[in-house]
Protein backbone atom coordinates (compact mmCIF):
# COMPACT_ATOMS: atom_id res chain seq x y z
CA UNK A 1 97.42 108.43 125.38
CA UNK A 2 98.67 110.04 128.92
CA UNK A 3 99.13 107.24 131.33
CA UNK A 4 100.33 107.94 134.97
CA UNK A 5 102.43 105.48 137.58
CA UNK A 6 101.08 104.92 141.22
CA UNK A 7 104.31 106.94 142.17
CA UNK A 8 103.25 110.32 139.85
CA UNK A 9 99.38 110.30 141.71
CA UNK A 10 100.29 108.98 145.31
CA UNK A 11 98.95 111.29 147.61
CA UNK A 12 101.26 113.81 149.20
CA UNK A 13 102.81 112.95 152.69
CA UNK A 14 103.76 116.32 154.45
CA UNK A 15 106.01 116.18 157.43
CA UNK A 16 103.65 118.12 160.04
CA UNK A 17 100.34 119.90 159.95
CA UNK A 18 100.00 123.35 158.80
CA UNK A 19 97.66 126.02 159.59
CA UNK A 20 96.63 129.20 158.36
CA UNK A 21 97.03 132.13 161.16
CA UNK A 22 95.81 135.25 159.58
CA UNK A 23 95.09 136.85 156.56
CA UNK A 24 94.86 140.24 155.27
CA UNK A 25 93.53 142.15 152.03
CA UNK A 26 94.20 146.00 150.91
CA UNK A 27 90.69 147.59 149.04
CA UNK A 28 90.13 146.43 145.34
CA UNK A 29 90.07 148.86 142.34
CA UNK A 30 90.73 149.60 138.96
CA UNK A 31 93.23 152.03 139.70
CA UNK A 32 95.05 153.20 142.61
CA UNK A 33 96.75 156.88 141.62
CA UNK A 34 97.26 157.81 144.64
CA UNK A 35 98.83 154.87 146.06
CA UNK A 36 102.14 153.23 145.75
CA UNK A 37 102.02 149.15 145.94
CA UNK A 38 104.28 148.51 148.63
CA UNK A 39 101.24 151.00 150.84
CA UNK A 40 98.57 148.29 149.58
CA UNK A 41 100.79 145.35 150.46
CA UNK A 42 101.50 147.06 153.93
CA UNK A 43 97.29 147.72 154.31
CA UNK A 44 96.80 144.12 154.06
CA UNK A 45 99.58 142.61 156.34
CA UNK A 46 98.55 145.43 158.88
CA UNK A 47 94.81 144.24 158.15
CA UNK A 48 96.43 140.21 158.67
CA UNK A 49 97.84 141.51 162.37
CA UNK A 50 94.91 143.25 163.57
CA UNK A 51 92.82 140.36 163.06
CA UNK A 52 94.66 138.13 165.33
CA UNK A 53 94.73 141.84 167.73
CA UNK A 54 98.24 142.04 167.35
CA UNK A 55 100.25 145.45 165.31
CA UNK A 56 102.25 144.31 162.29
CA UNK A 57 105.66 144.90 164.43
CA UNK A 58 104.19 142.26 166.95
CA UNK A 59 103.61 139.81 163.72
CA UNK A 60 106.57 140.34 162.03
CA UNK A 61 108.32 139.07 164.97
CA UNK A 62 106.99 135.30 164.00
CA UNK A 63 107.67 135.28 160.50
CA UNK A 64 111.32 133.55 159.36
CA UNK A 65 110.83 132.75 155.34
CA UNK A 66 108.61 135.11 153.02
CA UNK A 67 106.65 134.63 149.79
CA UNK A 68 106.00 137.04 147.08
CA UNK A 69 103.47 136.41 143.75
CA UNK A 70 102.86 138.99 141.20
CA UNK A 71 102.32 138.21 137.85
CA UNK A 72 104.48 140.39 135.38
CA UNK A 73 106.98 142.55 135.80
CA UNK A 74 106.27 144.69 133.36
CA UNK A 75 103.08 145.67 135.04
CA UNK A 76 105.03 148.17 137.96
CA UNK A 77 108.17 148.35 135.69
CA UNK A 78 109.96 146.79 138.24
CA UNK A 79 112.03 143.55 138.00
CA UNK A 80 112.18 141.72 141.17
CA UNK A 81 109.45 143.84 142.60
CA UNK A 82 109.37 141.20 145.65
CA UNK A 83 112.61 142.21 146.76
CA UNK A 84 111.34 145.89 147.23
CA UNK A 85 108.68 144.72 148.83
CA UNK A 86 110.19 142.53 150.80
CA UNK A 87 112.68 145.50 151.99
CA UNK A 88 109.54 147.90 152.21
CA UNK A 89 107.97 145.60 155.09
CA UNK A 90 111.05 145.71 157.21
CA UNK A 91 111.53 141.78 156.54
CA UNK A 92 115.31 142.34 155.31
CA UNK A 93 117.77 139.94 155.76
CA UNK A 94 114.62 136.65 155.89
CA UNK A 95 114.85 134.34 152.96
CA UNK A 96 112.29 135.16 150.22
CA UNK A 97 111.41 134.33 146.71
CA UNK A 98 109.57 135.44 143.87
CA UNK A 99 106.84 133.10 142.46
CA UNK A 100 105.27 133.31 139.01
CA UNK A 101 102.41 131.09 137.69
CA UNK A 102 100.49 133.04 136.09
CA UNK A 103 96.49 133.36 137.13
CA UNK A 104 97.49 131.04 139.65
CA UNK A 105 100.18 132.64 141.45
CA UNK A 106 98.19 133.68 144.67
CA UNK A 107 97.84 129.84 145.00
CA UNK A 108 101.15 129.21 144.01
CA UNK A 109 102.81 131.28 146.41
CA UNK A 110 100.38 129.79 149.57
CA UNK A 111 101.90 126.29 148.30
CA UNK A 112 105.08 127.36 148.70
CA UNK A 113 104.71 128.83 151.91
CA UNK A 114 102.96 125.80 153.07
CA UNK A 115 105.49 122.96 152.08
CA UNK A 116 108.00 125.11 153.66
CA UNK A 117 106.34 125.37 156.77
CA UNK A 118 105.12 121.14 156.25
CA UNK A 119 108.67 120.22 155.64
CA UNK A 120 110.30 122.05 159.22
CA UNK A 121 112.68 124.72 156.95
CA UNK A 122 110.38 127.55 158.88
CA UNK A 123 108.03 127.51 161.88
CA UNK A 124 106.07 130.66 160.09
CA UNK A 125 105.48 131.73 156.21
CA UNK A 126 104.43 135.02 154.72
CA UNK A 127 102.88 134.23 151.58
CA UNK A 128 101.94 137.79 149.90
CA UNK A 129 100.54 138.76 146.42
CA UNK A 130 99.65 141.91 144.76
CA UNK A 131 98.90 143.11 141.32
CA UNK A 132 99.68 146.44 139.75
CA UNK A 133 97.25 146.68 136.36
CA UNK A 134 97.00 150.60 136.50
CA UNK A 135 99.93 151.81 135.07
CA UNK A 136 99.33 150.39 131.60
CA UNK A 137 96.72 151.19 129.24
CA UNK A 138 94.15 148.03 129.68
CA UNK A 139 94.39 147.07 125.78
CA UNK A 140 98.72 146.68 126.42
CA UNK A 141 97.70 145.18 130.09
CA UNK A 142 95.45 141.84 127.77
CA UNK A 143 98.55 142.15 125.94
CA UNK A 144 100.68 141.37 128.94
CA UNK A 145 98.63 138.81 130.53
CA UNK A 146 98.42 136.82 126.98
CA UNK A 147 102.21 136.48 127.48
CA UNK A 148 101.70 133.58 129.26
CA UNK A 149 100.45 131.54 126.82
CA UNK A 150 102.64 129.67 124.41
CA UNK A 151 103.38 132.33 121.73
CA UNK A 152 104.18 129.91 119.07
CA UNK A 153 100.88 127.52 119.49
CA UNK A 154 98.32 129.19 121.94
CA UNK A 155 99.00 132.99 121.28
CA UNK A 156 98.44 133.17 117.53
CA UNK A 157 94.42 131.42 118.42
CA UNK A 158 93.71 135.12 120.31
CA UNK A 159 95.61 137.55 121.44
CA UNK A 160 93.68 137.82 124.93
CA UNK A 161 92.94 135.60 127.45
CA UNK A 162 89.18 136.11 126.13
CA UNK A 163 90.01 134.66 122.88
CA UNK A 164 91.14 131.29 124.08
CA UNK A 165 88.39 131.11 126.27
CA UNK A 166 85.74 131.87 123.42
CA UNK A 167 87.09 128.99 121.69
CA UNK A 168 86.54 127.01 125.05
CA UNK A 169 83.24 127.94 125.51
CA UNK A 170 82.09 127.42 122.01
CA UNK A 171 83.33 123.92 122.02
CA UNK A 172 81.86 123.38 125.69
CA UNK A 173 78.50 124.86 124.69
CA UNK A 174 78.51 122.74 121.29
CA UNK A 175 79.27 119.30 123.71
CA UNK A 176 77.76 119.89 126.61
CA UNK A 177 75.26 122.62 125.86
CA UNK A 178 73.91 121.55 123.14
CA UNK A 179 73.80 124.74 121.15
CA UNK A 180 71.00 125.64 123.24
CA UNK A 181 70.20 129.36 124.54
CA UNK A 182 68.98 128.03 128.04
CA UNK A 183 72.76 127.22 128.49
CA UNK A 184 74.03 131.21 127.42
CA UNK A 185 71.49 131.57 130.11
CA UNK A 186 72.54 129.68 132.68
CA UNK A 187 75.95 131.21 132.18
CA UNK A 188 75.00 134.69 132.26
CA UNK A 189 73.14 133.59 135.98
CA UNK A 190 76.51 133.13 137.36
CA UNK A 191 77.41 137.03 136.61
CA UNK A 192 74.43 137.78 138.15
CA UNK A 193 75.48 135.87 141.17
CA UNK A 194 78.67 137.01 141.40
CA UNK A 195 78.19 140.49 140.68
CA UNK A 196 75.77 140.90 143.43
CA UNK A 197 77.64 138.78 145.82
CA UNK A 198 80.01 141.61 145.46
CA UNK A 199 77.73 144.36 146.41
CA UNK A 200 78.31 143.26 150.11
CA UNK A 201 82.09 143.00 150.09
CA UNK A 202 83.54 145.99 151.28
CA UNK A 203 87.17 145.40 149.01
CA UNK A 204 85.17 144.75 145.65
CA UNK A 205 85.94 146.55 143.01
CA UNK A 206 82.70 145.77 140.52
CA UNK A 207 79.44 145.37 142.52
CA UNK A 208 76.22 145.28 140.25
CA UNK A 209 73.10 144.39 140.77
CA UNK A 210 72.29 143.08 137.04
CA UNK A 211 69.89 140.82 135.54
CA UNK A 212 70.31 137.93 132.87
CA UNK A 213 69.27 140.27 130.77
CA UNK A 214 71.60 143.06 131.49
CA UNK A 215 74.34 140.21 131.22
CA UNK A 216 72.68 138.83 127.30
CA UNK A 217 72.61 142.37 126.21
CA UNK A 218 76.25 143.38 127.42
CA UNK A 219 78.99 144.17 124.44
CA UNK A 220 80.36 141.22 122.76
CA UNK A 221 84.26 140.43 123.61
CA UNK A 222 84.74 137.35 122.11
CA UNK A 223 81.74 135.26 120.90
CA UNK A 224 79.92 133.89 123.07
CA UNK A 225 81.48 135.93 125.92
CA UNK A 226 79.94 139.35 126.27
CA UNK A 227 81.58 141.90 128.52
CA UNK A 228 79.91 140.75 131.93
CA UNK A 229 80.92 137.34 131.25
CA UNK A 230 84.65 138.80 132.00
CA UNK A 231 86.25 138.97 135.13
CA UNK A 232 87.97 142.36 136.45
CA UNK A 233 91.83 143.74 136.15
CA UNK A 234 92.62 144.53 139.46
CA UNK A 235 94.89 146.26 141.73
CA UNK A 236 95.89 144.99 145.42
CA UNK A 237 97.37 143.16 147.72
CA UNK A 238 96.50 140.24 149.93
CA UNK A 239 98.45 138.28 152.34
CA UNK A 240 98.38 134.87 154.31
CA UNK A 241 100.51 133.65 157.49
CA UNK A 242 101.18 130.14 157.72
CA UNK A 243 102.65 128.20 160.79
CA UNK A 244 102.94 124.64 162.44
CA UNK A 245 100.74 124.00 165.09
CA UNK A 246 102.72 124.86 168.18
CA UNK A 247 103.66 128.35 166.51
CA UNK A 248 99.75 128.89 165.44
CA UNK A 249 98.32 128.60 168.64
CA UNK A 250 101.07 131.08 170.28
CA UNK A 251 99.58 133.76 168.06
CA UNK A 252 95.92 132.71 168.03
CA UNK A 253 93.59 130.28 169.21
CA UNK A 254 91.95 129.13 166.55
CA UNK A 255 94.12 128.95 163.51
CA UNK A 256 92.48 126.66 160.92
CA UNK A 257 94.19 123.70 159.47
CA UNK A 258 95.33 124.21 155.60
CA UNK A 259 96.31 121.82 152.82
CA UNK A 260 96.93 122.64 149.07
CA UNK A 261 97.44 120.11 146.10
CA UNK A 262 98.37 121.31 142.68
CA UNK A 263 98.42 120.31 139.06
CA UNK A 264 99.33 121.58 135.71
CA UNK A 265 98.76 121.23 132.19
CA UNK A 266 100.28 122.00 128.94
CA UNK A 267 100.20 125.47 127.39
CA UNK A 268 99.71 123.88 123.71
CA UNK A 269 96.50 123.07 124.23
CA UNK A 270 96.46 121.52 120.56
CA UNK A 271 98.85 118.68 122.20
CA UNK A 272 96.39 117.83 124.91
CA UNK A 273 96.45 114.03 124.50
CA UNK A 274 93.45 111.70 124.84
CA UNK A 275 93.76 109.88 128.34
CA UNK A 276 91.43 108.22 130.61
CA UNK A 277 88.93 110.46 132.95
CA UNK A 278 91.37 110.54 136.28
CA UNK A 279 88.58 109.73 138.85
CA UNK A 280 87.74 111.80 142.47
CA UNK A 281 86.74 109.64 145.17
CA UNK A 282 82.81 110.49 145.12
CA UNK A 283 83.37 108.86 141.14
CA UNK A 284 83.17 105.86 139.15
CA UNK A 285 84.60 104.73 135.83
CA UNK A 286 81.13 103.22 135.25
CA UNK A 287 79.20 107.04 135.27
CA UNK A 288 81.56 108.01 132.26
CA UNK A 289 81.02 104.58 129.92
CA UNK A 290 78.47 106.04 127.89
CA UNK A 291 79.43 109.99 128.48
CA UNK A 292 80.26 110.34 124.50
CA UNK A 293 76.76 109.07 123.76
CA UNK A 294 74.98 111.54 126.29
CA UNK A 295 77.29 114.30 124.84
CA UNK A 296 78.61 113.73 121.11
CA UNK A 297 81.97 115.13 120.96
CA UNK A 298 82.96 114.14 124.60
CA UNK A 299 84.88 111.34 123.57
CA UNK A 300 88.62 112.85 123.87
CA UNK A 301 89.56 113.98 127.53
CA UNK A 302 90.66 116.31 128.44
CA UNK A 303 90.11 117.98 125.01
CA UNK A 304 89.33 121.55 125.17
CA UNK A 305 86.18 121.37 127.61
CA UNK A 306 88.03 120.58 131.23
CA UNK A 307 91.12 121.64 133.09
CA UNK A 308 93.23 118.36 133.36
CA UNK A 309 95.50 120.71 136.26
CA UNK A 310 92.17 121.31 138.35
CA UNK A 311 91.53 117.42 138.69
CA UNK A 312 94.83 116.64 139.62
CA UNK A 313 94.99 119.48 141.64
CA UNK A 314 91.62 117.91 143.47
CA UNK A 315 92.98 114.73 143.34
CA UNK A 316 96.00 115.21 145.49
CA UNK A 317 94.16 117.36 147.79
CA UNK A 318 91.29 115.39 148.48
CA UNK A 319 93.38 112.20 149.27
CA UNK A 320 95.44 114.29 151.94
CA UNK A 321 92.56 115.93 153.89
CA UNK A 322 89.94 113.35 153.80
CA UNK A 323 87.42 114.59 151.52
CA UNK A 324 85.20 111.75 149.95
CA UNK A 325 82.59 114.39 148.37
CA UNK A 326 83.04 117.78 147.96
CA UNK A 327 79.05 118.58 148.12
CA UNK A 328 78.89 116.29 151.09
CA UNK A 329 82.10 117.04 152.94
CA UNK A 330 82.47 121.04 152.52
CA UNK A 331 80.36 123.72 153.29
CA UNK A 332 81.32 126.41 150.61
CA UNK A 333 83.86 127.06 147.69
CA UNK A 334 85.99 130.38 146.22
CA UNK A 335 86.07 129.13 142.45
CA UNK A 336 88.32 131.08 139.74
CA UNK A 337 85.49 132.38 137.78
CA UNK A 338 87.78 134.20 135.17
CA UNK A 339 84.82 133.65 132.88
CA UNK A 340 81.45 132.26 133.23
CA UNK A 341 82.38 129.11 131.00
CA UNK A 342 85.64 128.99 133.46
CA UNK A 343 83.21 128.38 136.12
CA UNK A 344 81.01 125.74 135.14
CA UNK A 345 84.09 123.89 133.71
CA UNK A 346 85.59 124.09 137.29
CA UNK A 347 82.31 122.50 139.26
CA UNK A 348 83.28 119.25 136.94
CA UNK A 349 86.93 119.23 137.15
CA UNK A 350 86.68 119.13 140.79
CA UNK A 351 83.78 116.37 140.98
CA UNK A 352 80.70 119.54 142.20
CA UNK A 353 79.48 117.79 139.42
CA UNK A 354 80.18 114.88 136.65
CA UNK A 355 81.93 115.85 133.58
CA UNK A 356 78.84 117.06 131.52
CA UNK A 357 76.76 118.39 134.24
CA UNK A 358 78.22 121.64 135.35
CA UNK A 359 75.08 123.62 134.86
CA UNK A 360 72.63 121.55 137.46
CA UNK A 361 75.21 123.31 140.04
CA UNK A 362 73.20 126.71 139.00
CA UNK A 363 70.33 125.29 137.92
CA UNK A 364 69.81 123.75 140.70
CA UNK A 365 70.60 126.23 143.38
CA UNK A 366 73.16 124.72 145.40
CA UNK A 367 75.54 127.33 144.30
CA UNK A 368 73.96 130.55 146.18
CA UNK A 369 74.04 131.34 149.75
CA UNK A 370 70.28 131.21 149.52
CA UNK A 371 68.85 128.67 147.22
CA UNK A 372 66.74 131.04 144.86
CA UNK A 373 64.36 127.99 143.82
CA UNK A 374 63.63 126.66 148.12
CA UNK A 375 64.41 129.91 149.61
CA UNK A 376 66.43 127.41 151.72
CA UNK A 377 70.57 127.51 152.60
CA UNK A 378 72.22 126.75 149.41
CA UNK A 379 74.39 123.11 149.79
CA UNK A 380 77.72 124.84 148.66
CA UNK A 381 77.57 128.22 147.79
CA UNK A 382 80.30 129.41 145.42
CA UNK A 383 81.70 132.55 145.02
CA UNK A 384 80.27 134.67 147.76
CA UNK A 385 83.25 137.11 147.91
CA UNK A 386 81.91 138.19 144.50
CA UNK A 387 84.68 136.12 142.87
CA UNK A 388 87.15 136.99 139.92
CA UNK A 389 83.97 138.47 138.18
CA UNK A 390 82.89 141.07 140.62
CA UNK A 391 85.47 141.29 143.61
CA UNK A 392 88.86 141.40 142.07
CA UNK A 393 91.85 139.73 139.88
CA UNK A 394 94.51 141.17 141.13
CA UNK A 395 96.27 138.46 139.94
CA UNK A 396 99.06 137.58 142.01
CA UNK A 397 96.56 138.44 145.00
CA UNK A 398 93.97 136.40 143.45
CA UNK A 399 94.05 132.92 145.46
CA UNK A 400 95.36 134.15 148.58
CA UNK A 401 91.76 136.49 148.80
CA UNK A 402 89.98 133.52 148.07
CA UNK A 403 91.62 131.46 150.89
CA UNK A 404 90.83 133.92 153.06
CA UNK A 405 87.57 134.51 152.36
CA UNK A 406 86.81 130.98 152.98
CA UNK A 407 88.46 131.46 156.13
CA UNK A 408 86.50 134.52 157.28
CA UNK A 409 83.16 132.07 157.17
CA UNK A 410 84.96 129.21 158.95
CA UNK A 411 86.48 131.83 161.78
CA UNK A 412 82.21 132.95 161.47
CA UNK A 413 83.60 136.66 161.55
CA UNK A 414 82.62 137.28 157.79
CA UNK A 415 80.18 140.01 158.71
CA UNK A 416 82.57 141.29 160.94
CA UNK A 417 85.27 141.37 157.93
CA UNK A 418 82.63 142.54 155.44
CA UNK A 419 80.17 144.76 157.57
CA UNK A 420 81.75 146.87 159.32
CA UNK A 421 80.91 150.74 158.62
CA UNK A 422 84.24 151.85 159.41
CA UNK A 423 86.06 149.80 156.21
CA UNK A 424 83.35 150.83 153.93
CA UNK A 425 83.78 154.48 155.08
CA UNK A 426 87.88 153.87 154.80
CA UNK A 427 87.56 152.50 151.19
CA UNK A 428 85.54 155.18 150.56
CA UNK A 429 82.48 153.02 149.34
CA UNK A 430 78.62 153.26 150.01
CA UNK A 431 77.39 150.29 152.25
CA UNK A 432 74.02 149.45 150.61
CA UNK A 433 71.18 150.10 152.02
CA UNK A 434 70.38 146.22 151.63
CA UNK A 435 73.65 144.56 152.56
CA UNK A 436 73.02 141.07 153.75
CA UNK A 437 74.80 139.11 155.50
CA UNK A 438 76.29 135.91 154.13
CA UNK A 439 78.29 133.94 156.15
CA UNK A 440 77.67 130.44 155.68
CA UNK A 441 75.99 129.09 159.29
CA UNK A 442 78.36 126.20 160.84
CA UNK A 443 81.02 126.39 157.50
CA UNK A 444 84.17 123.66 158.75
CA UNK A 445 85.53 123.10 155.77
CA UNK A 446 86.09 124.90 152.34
CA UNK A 447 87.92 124.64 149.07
CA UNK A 448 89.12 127.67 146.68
CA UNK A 449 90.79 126.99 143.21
CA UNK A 450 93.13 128.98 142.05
CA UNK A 451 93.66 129.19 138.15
CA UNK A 452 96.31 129.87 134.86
CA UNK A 453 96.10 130.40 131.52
CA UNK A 454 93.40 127.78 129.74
CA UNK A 455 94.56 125.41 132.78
CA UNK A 456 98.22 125.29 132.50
CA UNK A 457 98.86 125.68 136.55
CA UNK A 458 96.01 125.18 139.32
CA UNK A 459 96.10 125.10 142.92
CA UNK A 460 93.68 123.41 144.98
CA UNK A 461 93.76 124.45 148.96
CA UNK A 462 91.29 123.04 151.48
CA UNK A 463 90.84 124.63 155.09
CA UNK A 464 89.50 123.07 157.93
CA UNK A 465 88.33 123.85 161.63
CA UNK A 466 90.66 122.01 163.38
CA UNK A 467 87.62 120.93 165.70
CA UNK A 468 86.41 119.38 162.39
CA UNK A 469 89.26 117.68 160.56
CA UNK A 470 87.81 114.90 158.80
CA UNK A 471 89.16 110.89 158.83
CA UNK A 472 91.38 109.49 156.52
CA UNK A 473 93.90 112.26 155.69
CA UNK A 474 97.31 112.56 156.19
CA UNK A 475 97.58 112.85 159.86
CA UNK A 476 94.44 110.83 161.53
């Protein structure tokens, strides 16, 4: 059994605040042949300066230590394609590094750039991540990507990313499910979510406006996932500027406060040892006593139905910003929907929801901008960029869009990010005729998860309005 010491789950202590100054994102699509990488990674730092009204020159000027996350190499052909970048930005001689954690790597590289800027090495981080899928054939590309699982143990279950999460689902669905077809359901209502979400996103690569049905009758990948139940392959970039506090309110005045915890899990997930449920602060150990006897099967955690890496992830960055309740204390959430199952796993691992619960998050309504059962606000919406499953996974890009999509509803310029005729017209997409806006009224707070693998690396990163920073974290 996995046992930790108070030293392994003490809550981080960083050595000043951080705060996120600006973001920017580059359009989302399938393929870009027209369109080098280093011009996508350049459309979203310009896209990161204008927001804060000044030209990339101006923000350069700021920045002393960069970070770069892409996912594989083999995808541009290019080994140490952050150095070109780097050099292609006009950031030559700065420090920078490459990071590399697979589906998580968009997180990843904000962590970096955040302890680095925390610890007093820098006063300002560029943490940038892009993703070039288009240059392979998308059959080689699932080959790439399933590179990151352990070829000896994990690889040989699947061959895709797909594969292992069938497995996952089938077991999930068997426990917690119970075999029956109102879950498949319930999963195929967060594609129909998603999708749509997407439809009013400007950068998205895969708007639909789908049904259940449309979902249930979509080609079958890997039992029980059917092809709507998958998330995109993406390319694009998307960047994020970090800074202490001083620094952050020389280039704008209202930077929002940032935090990011992180876990990770084995690859093998055959060698997941039993352990006992770690427990988030809106939990008891008493909820869980009789968990295996509501759900047969559920007696072995993590076992192959949660992401031990997301609730450690939670854990660490809960207990440094404050947060006693995530459906309480936060107004919205960017979850890495890789897959429907991947989704409703995630509301448990991070406490939406106790461990065998994840679909009353749908069911229920909370998890839509407008609750479809009340017709009122939903209590957390999830997702409303359009997610993994409709916007984009541009995987080293991946977390750093969510981040910043959570920020666009704090800054409450989302339909100014998302609306505006001239980006749809530049992306060279049709604004629809029904675009809504969705910002989320009063948001101060939000959470987005970024993912790898079956679990194997996760980032948890929690902005606040600094007008809203709740007690008890590490600096009240």
């Amino acid at each position: 059994m996995i046992t930790f010491s108070d030293k392994q789950l003490k809550s981080p202590k960083m050595q000043r605040p951080v705060y996120l100054v600006t973001g920017g994102m580059s359009k989302f699509a399938r393929a870009f042949p027209d369109k080098r990488t280093e011009e996508l990674v350049i459309d979203a730092m310009t896209e990161a300066a204008e927001f804060i009204n000044m030209t990339p020159a101006q923000l350069k000027k700021y920045i002393h230590t960069c970070y770069y996350g892409h996912f594989a190499d083999h995808f541009g052909d290019q080994l140490l394609g952050e150095s070109v970048i780097h050099d292609r930005l006009g950031l030559d001689p700065l420090g920078n590094i490459g990071v590399k954690t697979g589906g998580a790597t968009g997180g990843s590289t904000l962590w970096e750039a955040y302890k680095t800027v925390a610890s007093g090495y820098s006063d300002c981080t560029l943490a940038m991540g892009w993703e070039r899928m288009d240059e392979v054939p998308t059959d080689e590309g699932n080959n790439y990507i399933s590179f990151a699982a352990d070829k000896d143990w994990e690889t040989p279950m699947g061959h895709i990313y797909t594969g292992y999460y069938a497995v996952m689902a089938q077991k999930y669905w068997q426990v917690f499910g119970k075999e029956e077809d109102s879950f498949r359901r319930t999963m195929a209502e967060i594609a129909v979510k998603n999708r749509g979400y997407a439809r009013f996103n400007p950068h998205a690569q895969g708007p639909m406006k789908i049904t259940v049905e449309d979902v249930l009758n979509s080609p079958t990948v890997a039992y029980p996932l059917l092809a709507l139940d998958c998330c995109l392959m993406s390319v694009g970039a998307a960047c994020g500027i970090l800074a202490d506090e001083k620094t952050a309110y020389e280039m704008t005045d209202n930077p929002l406060r940032i935090d990011i915890g992180a876990g990770s899990h084995t690859l093998r997930v055959a060698d997941r040892r039993n352990m006992e449920i770690p427990l988030l602060p809106n939990e008891t150990k008493d909820q869980y006593a009789d968990l295996a006897q509501r759900f047969p099967g559920s007696d072995r955690y993590p076992g192959f139905t949660g992401f031990l890496a997301a609730r450690v992830a939670a854990h660490y960055a809960y207990n440094m910003t404050g947060i006693k309740d995530p459906t309480e204390d936060m107004d919205l959430v960017e979850l890495h929907d890789a897959f429907t199952i991947s989704d409703i796993q995630t509301y448990e691992d991070i406490g939406i929801r106790p461990y065998g619960e994840g679909r009353t998050y749908v069911e229920s309504g909370d998890c839509y901008h407008t609750n479809p059962n009340t017709g009122q606000p939903g209590k957390l919406p999830a997702n409303l960029s359009g997610g993994l499953l409709g916007n984009m996974h541009s995987v080293g890009a991946t977390g750093i869009m969510q981040v910043l999509e959570i920020g666009h509803h704090i800054w409450d310029r989302w339909a100014e990010m998302h609306g505006d005729e001239k980006k749809w017209a530049k992306f060279d997409r049709q604004k629809p005729e029904d675009w809504t806006d969705l910002q989320v009224k009063g948001a101060k707070r939000g959470l987005a998860i970024s993912h790898a693998g079956v679990g194997s690396h996760v980032t948890c990163t929690i902005l606040q309005h600094p007008d809203k920073i709740l007690p008890g974290g590490m600096f009240e």
